[in-house]
Protein backbone atom coordinates (compact mmCIF):
# COMPACT_ATOMS: atom_id res chain seq x y z
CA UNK A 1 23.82 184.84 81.90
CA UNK A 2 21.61 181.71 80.72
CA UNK A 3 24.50 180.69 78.08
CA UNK A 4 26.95 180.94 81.09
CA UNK A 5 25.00 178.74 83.10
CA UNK A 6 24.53 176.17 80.39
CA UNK A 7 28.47 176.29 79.96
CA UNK A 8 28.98 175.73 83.73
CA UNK A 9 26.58 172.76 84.40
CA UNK A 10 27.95 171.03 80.51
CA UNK A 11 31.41 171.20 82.07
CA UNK A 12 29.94 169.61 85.49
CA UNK A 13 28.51 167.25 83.33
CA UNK A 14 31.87 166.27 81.35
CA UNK A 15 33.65 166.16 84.73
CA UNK A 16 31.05 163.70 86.29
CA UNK A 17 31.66 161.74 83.27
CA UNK A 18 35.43 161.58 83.09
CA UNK A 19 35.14 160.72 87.08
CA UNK A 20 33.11 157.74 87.13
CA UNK A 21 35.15 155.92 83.82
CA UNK A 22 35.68 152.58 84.75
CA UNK A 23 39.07 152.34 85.81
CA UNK A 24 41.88 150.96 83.60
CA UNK A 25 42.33 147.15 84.21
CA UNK A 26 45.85 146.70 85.34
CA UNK A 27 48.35 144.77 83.10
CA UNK A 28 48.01 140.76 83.69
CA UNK A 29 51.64 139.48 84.83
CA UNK A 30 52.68 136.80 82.35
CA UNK A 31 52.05 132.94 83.19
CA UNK A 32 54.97 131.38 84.21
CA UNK A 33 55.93 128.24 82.31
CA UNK A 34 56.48 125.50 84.50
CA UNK A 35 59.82 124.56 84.86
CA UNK A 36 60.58 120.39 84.60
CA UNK A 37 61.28 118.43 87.40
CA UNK A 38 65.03 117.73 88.20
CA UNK A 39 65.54 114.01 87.16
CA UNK A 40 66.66 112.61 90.54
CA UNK A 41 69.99 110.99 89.77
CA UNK A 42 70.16 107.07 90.97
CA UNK A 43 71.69 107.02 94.16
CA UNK A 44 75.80 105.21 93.66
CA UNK A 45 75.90 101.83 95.53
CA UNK A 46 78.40 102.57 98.40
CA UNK A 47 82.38 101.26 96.96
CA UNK A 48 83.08 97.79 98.91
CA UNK A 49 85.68 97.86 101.11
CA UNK A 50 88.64 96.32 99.73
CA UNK A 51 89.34 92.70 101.55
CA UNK A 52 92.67 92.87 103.63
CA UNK A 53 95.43 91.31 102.13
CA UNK A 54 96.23 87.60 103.45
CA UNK A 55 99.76 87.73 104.57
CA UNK A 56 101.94 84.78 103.26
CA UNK A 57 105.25 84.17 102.71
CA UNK A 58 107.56 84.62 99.69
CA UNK A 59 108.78 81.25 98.90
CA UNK A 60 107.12 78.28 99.98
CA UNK A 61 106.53 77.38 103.34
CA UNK A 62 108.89 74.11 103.49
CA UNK A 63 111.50 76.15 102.56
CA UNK A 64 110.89 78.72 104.96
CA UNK A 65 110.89 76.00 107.80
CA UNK A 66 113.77 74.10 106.85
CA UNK A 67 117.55 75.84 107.06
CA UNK A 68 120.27 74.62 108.04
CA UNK A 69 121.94 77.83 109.48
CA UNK A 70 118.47 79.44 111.18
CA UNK A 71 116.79 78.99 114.30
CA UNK A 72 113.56 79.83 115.62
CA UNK A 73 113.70 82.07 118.43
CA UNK A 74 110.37 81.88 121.17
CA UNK A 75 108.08 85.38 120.98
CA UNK A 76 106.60 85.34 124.42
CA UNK A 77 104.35 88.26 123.97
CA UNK A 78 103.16 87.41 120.27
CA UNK A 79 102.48 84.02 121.53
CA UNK A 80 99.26 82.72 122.89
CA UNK A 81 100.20 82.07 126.59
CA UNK A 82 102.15 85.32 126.62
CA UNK A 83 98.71 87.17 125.56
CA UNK A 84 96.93 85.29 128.51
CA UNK A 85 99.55 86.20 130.86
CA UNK A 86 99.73 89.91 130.29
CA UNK A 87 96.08 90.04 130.71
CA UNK A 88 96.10 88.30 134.10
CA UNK A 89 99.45 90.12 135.14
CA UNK A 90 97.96 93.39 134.44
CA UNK A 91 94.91 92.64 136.25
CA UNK A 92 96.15 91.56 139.18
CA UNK A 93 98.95 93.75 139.46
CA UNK A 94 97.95 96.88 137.92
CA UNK A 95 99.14 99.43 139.84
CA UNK A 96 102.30 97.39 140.73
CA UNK A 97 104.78 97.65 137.84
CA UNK A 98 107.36 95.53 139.30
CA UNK A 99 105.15 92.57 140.71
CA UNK A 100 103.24 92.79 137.27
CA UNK A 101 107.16 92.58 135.61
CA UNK A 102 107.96 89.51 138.05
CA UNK A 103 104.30 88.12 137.41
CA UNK A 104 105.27 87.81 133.74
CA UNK A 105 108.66 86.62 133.93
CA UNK A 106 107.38 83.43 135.83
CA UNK A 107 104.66 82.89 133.56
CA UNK A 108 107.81 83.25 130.58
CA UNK A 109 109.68 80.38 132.73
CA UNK A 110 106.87 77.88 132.41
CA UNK A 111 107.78 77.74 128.32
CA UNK A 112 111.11 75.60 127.74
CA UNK A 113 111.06 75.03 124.18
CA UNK A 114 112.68 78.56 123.70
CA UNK A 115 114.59 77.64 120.91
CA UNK A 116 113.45 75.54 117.47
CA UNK A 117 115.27 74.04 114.75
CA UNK A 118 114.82 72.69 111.65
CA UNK A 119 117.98 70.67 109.74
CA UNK A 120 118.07 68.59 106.63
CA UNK A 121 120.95 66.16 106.98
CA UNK A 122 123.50 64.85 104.02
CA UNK A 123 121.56 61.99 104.06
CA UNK A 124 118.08 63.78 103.30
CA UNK A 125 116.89 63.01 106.92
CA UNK A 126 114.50 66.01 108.49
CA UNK A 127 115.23 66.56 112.04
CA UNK A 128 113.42 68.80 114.65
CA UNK A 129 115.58 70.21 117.18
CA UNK A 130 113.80 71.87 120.50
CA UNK A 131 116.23 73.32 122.96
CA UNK A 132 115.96 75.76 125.97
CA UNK A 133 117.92 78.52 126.20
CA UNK A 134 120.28 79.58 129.25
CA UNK A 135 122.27 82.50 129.19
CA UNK A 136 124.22 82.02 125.36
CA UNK A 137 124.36 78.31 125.88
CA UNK A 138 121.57 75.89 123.90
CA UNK A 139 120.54 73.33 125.85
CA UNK A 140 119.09 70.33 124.03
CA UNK A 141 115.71 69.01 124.77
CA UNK A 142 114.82 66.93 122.04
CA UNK A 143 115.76 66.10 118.73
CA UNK A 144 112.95 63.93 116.12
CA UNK A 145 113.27 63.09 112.70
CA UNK A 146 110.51 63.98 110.72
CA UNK A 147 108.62 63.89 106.93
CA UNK A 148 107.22 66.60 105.44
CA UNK A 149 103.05 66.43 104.68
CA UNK A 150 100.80 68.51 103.29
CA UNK A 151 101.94 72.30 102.16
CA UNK A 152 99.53 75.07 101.35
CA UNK A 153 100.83 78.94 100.95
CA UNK A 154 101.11 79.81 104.24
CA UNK A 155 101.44 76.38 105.90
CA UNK A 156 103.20 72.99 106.25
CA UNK A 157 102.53 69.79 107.42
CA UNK A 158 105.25 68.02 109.54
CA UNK A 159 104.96 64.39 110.24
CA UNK A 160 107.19 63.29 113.19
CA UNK A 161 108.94 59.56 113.31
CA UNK A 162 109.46 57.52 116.54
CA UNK A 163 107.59 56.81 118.91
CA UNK A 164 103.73 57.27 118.52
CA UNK A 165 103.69 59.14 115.08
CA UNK A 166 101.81 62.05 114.44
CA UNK A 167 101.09 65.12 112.91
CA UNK A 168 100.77 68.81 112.96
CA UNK A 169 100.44 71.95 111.26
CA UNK A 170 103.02 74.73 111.41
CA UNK A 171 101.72 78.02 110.01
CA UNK A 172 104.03 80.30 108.35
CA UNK A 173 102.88 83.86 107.75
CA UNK A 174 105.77 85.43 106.37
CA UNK A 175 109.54 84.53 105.66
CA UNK A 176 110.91 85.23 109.47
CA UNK A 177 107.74 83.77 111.73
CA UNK A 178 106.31 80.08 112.34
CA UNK A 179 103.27 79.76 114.68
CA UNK A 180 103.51 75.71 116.23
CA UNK A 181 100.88 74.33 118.28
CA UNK A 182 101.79 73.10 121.44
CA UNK A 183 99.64 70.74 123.68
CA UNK A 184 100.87 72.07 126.77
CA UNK A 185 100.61 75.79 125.73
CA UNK A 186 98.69 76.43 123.13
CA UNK A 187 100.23 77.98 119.97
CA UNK A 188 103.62 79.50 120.13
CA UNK A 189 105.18 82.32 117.80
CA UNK A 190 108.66 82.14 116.89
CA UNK A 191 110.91 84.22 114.74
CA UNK A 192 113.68 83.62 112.65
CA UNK A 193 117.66 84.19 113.94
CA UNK A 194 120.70 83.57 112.51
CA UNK A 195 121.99 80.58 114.56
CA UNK A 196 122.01 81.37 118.38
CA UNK A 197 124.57 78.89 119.76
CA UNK A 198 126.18 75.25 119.32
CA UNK A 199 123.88 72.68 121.33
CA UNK A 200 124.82 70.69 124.68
């Protein structure tokens, strides 16, 4: 009986022992290795827009200016008093298409020099013809010799004889258009025809 007793409390004994162990320490998780920064990549300088291109004729301007078998036919609207006139026209007359359409036909009729020409003769003599145009008929308004002045790529100098001489500069943007300044009307736009009709 004693024995048994000193087998049951030993046993107690182990079990109190194997109880209160310290506790296993949990597995560490491994350190992390720090990763290197990202190299921040220079920011790209924004691409320049490309300039637009200067419009200029293909041959030089003189040439442009001076033929025999073209004339120079008035573009109202392209011109500067035809801009100013569709502005006031469709201010005044906006919800009025056909006074608006007889506002700018009278502000058309102010401009006579409808027609421009520029001749060489046999002789070498440069002549400036400015007519106004009725119906198919050319009426002649003037007709001055001049000299050609200064030329640059897109313009020309004319230099007119008679009279009080002066000058002025007649732009030429492309092969079919001249843009002449007028003192009366600011600058006009005219475009190239074949010849329109004989003059009066």
């Amino acid at each position: 009986m004693l024995q048994r007793c000193i087998t049951l409390a030993w046993g107690a004994v182990l079990a109190l022992s194997v109880g209160c162990a310290p506790a296993a320490k949990p597995a560490e998780a491994p350190e992390k290795k720090a990763e290197p920064e990202a190299k921040a990549e220079p920011e790209s300088e924004p691409e320049a827009a490309p300039e637009p291109e200067v419009e200029k004729p293909t041959k030089p301007p003189s040439d442009v200016l001076v033929q025999n078998d073209t004339m120079f036919s008035l573009n109202f609207s392209s011109s500067e008093p035809g801009r100013k006139a569709e502005e006031s026209c469709d201010k005044k007359h906006a919800n009025n298409p056909k006074a608006r359409n007889q506002c700018m036909r009278a502000q058309r009729q102010r401009i006579k020099e409808d027609v421009l020409q520029f001749t060489k003769d046999d002789q070498g003599q440069l002549h400036w013809t400015i007519s106004q145009q009725k119906g198919n008929r050319l009426i002649r308004l003037k007709k001055v010799q001049f000299e050609l002045g200064k030329e640059t790529e897109n313009s020309i100098e004319i230099k007119l004889k008679g009279g009080s001489q002066r000058s002025l500069v007649i732009k030429i943007p492309n092969d079919y258009t001249i843009e002449v300044p007028n003192q009366a009307h600011g600058t006009l736009v005219y475009d190239a025809k074949v010849e329109l009709a004989a003059d009066e």
